[in-house]
N, C-alpha and C. Protein backbone atom coordinates (compact mmCIF):
# COMPACT_ATOMS: atom_id res chain seq x y z
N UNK A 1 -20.30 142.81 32.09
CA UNK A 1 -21.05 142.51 30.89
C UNK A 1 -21.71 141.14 31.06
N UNK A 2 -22.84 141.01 30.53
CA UNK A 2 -23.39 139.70 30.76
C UNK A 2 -23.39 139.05 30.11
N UNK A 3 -23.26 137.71 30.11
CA UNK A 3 -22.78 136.22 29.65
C UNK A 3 -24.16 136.08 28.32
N UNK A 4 -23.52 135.88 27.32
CA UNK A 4 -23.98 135.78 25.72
C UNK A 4 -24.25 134.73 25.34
N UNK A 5 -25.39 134.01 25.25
CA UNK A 5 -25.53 132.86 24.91
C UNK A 5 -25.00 131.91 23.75
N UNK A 6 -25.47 130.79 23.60
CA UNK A 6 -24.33 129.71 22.33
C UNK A 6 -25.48 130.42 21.18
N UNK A 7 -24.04 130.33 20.15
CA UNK A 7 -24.75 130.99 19.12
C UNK A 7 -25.00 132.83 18.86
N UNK A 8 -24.38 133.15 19.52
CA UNK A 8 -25.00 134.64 20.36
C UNK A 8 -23.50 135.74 19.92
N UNK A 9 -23.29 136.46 19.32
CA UNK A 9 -21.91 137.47 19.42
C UNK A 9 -22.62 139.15 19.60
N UNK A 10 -21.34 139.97 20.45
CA UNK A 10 -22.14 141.09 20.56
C UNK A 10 -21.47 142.01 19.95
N UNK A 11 -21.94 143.33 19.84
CA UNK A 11 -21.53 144.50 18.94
C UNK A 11 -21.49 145.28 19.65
N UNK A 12 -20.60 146.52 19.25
CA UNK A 12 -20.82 147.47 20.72
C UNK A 12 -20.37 148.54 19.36
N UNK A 13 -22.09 149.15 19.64
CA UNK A 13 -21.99 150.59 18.29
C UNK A 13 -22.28 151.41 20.00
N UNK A 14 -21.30 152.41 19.56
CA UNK A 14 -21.98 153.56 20.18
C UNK A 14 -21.95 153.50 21.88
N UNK A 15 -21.84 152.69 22.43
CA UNK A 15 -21.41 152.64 23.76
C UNK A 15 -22.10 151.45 24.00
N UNK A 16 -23.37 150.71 22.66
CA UNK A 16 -24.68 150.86 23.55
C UNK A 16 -24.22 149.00 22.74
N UNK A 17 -24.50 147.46 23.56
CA UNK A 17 -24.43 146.67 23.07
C UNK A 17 -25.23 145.66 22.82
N UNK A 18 -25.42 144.79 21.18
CA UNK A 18 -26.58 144.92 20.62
C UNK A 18 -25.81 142.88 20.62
N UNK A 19 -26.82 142.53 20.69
CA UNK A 19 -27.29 140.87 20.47
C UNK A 19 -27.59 140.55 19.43
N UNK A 20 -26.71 139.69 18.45
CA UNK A 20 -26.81 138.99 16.92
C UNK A 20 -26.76 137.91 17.22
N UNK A 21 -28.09 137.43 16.86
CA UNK A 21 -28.32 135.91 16.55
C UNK A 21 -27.54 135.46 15.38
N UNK A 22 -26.55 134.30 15.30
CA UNK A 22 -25.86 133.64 14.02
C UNK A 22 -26.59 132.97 13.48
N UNK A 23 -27.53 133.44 12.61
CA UNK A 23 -28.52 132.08 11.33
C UNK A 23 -27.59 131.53 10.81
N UNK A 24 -27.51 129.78 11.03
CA UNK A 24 -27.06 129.09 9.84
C UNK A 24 -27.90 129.68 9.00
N UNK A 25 -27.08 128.76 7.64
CA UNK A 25 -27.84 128.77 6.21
C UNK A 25 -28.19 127.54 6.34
N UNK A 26 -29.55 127.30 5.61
CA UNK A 26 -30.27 126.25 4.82
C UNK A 26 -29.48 125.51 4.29
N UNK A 27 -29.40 124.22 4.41
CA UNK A 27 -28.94 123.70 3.03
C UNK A 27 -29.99 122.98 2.08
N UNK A 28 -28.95 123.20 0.64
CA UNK A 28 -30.31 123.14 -0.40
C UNK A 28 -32.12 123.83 0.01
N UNK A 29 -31.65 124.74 -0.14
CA UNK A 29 -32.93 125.76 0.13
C UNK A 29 -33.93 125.60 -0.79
N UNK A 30 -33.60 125.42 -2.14
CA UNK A 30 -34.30 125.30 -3.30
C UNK A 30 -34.96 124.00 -2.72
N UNK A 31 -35.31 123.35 -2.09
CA UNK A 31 -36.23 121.99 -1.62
C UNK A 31 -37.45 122.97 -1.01
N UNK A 32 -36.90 123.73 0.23
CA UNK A 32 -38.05 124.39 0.85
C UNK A 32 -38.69 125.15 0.25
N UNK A 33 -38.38 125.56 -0.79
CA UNK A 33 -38.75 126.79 -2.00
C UNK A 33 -39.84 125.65 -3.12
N UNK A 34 -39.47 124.65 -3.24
CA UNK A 34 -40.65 123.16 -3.87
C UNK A 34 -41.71 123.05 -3.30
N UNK A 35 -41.31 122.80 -1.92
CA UNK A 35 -42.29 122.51 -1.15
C UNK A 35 -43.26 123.57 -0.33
N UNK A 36 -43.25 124.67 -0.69
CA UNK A 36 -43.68 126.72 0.11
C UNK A 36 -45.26 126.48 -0.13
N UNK A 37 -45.74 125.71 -0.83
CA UNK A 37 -47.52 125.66 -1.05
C UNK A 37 -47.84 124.88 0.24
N UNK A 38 -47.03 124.05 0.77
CA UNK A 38 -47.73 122.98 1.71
C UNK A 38 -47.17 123.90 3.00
N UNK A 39 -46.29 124.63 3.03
CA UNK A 39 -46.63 125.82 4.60
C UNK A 39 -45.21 124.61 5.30
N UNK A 40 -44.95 123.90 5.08
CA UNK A 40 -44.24 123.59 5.97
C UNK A 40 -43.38 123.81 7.16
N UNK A 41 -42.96 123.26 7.80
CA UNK A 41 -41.72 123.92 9.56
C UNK A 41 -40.77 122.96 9.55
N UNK A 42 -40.12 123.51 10.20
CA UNK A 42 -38.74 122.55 10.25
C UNK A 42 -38.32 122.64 11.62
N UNK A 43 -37.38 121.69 12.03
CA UNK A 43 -36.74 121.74 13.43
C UNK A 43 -35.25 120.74 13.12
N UNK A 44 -34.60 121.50 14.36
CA UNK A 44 -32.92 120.65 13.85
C UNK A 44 -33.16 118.77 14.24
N UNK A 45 -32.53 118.32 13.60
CA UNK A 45 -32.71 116.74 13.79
C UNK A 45 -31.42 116.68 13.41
N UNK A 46 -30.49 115.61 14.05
CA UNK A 46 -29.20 115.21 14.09
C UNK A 46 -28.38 115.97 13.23
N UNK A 47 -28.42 117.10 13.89
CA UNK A 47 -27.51 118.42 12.96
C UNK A 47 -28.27 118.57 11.57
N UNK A 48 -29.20 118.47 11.26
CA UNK A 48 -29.71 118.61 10.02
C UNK A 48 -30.74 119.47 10.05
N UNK A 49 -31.43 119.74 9.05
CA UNK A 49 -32.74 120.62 9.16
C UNK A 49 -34.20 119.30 8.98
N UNK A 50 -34.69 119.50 9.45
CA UNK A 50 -35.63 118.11 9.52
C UNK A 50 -37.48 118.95 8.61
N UNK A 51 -37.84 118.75 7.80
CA UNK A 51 -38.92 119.28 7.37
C UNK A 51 -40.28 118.71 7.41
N UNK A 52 -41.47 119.09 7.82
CA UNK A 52 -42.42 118.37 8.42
C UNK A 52 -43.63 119.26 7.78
N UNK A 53 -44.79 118.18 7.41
CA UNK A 53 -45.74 118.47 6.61
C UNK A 53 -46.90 117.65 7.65
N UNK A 54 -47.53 118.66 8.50
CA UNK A 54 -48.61 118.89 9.64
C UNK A 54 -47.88 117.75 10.52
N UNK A 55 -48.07 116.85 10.89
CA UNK A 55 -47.61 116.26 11.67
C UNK A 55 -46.87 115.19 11.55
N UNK A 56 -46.23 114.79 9.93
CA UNK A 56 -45.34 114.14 9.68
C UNK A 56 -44.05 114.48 9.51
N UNK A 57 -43.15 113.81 9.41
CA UNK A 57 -41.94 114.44 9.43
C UNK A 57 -41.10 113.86 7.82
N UNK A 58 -40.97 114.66 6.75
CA UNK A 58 -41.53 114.05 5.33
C UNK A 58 -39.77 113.99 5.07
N UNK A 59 -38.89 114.86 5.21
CA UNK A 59 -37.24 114.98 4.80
C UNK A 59 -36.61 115.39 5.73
N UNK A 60 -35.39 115.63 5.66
CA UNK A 60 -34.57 116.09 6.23
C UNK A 60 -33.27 116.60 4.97
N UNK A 61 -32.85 118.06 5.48
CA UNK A 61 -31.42 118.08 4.43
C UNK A 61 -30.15 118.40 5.57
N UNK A 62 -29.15 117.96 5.11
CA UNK A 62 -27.86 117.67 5.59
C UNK A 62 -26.42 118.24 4.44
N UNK A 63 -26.08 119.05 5.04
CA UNK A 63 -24.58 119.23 3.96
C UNK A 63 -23.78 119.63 5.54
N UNK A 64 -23.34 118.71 5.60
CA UNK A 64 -21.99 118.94 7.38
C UNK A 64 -20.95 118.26 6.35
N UNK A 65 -19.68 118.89 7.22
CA UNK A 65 -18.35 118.45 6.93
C UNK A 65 -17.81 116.95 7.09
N UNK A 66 -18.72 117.04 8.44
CA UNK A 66 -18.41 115.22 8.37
C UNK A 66 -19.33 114.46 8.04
N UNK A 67 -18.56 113.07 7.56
CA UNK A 67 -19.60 112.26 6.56
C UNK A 67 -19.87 113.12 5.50
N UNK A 68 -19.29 113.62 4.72
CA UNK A 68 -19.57 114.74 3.61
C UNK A 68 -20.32 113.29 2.63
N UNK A 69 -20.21 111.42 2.61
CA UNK A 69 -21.28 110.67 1.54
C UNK A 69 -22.30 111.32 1.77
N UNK A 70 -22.67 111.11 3.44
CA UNK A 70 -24.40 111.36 3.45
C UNK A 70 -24.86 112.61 3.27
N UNK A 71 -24.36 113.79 3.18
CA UNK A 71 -24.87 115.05 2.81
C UNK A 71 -25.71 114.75 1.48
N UNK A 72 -27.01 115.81 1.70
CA UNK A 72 -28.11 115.27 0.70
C UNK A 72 -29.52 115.58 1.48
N UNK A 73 -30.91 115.06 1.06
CA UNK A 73 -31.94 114.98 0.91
C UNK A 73 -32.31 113.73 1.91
N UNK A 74 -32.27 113.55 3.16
CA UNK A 74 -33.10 112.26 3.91
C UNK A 74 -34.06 112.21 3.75
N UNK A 75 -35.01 111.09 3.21
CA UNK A 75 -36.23 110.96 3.04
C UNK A 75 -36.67 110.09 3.91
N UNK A 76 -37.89 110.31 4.97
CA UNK A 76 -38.31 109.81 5.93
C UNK A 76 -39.51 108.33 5.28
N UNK A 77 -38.80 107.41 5.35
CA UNK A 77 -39.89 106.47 4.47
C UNK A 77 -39.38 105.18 6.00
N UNK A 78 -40.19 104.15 4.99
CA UNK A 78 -39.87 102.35 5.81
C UNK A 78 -39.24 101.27 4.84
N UNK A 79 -38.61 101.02 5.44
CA UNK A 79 -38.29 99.51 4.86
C UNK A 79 -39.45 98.79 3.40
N UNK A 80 -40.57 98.60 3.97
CA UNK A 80 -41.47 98.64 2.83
C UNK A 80 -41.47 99.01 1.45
N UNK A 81 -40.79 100.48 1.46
CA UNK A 81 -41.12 101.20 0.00
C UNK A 81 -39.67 101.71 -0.53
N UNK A 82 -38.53 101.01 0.18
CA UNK A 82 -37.60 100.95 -0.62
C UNK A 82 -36.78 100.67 -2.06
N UNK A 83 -38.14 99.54 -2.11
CA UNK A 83 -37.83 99.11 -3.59
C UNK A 83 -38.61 100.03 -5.01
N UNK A 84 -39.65 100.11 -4.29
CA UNK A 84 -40.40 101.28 -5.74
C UNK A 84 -39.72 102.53 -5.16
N UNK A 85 -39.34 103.12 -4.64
CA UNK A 85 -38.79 104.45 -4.25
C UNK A 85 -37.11 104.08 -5.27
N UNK A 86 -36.46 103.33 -4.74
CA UNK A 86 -35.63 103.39 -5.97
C UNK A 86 -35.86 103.32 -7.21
N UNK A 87 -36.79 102.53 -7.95
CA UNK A 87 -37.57 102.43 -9.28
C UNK A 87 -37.19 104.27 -9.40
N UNK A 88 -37.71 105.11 -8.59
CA UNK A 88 -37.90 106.46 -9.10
C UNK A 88 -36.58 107.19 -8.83
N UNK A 89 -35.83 106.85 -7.84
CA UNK A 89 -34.34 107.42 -7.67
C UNK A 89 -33.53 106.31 -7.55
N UNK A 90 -32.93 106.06 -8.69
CA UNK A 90 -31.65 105.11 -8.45
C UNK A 90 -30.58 105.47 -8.08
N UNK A 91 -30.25 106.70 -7.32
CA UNK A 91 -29.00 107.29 -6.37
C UNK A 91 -28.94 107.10 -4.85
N UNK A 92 -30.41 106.97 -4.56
CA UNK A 92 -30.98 106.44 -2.92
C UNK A 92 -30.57 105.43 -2.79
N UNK A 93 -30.03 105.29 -1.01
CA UNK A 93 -29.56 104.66 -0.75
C UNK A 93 -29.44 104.47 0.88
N UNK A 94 -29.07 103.47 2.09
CA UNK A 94 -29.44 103.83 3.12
C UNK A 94 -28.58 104.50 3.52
N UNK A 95 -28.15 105.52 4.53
CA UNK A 95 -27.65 106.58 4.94
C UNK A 95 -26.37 105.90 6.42
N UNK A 96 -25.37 105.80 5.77
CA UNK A 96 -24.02 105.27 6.62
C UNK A 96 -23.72 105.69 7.80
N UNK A 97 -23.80 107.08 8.06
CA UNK A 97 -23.92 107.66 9.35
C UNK A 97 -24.71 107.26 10.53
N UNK A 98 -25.69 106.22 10.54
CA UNK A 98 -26.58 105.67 10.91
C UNK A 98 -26.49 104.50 11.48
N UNK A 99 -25.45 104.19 10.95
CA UNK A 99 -24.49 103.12 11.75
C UNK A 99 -25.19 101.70 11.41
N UNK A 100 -26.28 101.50 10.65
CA UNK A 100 -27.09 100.14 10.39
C UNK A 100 -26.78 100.12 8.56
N UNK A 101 -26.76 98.89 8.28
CA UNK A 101 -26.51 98.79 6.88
C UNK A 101 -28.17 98.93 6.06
N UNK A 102 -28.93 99.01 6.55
CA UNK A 102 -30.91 99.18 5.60
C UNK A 102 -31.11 100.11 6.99
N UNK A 103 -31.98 101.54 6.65
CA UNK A 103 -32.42 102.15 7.65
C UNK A 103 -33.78 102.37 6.88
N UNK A 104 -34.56 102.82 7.59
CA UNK A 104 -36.04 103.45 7.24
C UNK A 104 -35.34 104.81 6.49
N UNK A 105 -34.22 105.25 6.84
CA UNK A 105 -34.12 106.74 6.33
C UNK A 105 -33.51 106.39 5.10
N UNK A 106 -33.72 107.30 4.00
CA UNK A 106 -32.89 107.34 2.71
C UNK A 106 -32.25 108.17 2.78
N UNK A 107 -31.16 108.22 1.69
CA UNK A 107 -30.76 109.61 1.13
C UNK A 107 -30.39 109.98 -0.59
N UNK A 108 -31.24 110.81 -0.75
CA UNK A 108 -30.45 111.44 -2.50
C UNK A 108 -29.36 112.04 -1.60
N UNK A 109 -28.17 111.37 -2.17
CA UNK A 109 -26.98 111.88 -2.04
C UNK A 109 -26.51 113.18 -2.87
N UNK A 110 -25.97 114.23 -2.12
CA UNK A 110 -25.54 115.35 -2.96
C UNK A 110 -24.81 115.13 -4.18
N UNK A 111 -23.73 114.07 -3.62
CA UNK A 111 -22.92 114.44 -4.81
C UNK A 111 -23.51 113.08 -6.23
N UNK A 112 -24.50 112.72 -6.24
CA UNK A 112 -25.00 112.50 -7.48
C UNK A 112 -25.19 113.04 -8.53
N UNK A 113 -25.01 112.86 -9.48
CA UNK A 113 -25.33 113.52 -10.33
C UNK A 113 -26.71 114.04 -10.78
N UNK A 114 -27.66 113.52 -10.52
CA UNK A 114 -28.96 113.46 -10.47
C UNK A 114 -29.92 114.44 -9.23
N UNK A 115 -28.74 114.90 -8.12
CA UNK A 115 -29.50 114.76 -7.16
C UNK A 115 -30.57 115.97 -7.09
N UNK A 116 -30.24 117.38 -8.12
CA UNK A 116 -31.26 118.23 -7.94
C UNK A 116 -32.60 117.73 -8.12
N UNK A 117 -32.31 117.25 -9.65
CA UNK A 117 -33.94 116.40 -10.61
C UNK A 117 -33.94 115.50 -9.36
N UNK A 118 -33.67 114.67 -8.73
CA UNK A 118 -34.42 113.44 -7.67
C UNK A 118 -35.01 114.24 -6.62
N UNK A 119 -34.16 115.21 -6.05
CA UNK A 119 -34.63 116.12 -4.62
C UNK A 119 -36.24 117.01 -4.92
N UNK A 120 -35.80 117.34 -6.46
CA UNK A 120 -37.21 118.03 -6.70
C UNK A 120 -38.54 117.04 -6.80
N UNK A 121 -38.14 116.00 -7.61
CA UNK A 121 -38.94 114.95 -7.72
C UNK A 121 -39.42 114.22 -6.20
N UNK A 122 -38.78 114.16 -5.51
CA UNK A 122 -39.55 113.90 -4.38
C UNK A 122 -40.27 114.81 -3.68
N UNK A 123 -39.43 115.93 -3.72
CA UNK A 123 -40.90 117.36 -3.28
C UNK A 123 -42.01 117.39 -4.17
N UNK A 124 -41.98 116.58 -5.58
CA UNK A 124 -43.55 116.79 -6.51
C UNK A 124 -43.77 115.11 -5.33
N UNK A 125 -43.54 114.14 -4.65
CA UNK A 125 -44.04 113.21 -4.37
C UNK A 125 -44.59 113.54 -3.43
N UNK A 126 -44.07 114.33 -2.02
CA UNK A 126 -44.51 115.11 -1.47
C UNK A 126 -45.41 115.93 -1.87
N UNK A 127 -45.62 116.58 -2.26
CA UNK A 127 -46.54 117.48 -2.54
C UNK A 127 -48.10 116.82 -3.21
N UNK A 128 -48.26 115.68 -3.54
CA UNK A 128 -48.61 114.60 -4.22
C UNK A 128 -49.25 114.05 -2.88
N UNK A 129 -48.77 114.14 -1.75
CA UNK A 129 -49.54 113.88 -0.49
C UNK A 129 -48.69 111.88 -1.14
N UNK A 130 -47.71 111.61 -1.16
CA UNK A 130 -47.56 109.80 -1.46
C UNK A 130 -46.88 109.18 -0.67
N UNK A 131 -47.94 108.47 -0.15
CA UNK A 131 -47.90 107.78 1.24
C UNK A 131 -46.15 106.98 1.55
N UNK A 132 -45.50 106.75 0.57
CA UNK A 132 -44.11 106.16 0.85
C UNK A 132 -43.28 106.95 1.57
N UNK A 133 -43.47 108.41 1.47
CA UNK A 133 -42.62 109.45 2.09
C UNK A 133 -43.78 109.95 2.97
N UNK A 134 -42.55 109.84 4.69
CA UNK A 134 -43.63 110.63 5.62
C UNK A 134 -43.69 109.63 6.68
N UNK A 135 -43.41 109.86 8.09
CA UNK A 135 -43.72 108.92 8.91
C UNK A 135 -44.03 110.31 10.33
N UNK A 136 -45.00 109.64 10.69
CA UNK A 136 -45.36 110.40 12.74
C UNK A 136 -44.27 110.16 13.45
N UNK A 137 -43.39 111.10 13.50
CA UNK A 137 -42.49 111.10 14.55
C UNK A 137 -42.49 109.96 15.64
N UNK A 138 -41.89 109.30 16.23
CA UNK A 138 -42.03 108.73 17.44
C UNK A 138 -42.70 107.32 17.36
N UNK A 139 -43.21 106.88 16.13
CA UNK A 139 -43.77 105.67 15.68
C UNK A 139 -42.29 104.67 15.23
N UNK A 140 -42.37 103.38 15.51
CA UNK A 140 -41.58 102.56 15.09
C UNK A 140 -42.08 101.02 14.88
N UNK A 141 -41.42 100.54 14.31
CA UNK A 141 -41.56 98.89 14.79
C UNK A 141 -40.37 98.18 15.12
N UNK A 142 -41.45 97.67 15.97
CA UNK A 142 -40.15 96.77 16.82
C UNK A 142 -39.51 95.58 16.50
N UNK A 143 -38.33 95.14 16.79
CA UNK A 143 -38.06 94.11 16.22
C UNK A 143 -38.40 92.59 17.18
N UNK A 144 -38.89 93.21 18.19
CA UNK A 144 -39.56 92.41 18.82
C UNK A 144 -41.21 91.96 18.99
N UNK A 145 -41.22 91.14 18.72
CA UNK A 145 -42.97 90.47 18.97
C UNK A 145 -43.72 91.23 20.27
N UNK A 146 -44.42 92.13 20.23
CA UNK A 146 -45.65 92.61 21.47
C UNK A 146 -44.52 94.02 22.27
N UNK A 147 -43.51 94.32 21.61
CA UNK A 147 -42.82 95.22 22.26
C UNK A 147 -43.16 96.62 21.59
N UNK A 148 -43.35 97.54 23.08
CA UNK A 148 -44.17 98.61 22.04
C UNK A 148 -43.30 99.94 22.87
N UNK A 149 -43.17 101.18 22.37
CA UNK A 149 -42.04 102.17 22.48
C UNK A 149 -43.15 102.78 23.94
N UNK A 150 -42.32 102.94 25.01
CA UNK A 150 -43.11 103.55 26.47
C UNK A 150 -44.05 103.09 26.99
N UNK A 151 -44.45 101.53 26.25
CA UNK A 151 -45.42 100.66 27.38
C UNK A 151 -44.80 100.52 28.69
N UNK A 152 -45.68 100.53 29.72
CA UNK A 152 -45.23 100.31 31.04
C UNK A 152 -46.18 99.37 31.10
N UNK A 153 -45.54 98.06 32.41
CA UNK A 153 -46.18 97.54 33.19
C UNK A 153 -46.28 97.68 34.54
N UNK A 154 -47.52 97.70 35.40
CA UNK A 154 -47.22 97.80 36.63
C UNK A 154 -47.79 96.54 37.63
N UNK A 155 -47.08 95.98 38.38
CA UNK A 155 -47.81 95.23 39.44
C UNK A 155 -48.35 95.47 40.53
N UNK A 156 -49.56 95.02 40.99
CA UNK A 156 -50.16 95.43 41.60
C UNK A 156 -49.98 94.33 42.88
N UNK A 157 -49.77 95.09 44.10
CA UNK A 157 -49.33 93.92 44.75
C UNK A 157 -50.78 93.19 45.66
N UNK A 158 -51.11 92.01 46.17
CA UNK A 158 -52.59 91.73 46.62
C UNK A 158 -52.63 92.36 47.49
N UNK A 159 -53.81 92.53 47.89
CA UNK A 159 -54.21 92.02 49.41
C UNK A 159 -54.90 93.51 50.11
């Protein structure tokens, strides 16, 4: 019999044996169901579902066993718009798993009380096209002066 890939269990109806893919579930599905006008895609990001609006990468949702604080709504923002972004969710907060005490990432925490009304409310901000939520993958700033992510230098030797 041949070797079944991760994620992969087989069935054997009938002599004959059949390949089941295991779908996780979504978590908080009702976000992607907010956001279904803008067409969105998703891809896994640090065990999470990561959600992306054309070429930004706008949330992420998370409900894992471990770290059950940060399970919730990651909102892909900067340092910058932390302070009016709380003005509108005062349950956000930076995300502990992350290992830095201020991250660019937020989170409406699940177990808020608030957190459906905030999660939806940021899919109307999203959807709103508002520039605080939403960053290009692979963009950062550095904490260094003239340091830039995959600059190379090369020397050229004379002569």
């Amino acid at each position: 019999m041949p070797k079944l890939g991760r994620n992969r269990s087989s069935i054997l109806l009938d002599d004959a044996v059949f390949r089941v893919e295991r779908r996780n579930t979504v978590p908080f599905e009702f976000v992607l169901d907010a956001l279904s006008s803008l067409s969105p895609y998703t891809r896994p990001l640090f065990g999470c579902l990561a959600i992306y609006r054309q070429d930004k990468i706008v949330m992420a949702l998370r409900d894992k066993r471990t770290s059950p604080e940060d399970n919730g709504v990651w909102l892909a923002t900067t340092h910058e718009h932390h302070e009016s972004l709380r003005l509108e969710f005062p349950s956000m907060r930076s995300i502990k798993v992350l290992g830095k005490e201020v991250t660019g990432w937020q989170v409406l925490p699940a177990d808020a009380p608030d957190f459906e009304e905030s999660a939806l409310r940021a899919c109307e901000l999203i959807l709103a096209k508002d520039p605080r939520i939403g960053k290009v993958p692979g963009t950062r700033t550095s904490s260094r002066p003239g340091a830039r992510r995959g600059k190379r230098t090369s020397k050229k030797a004379d002569g």
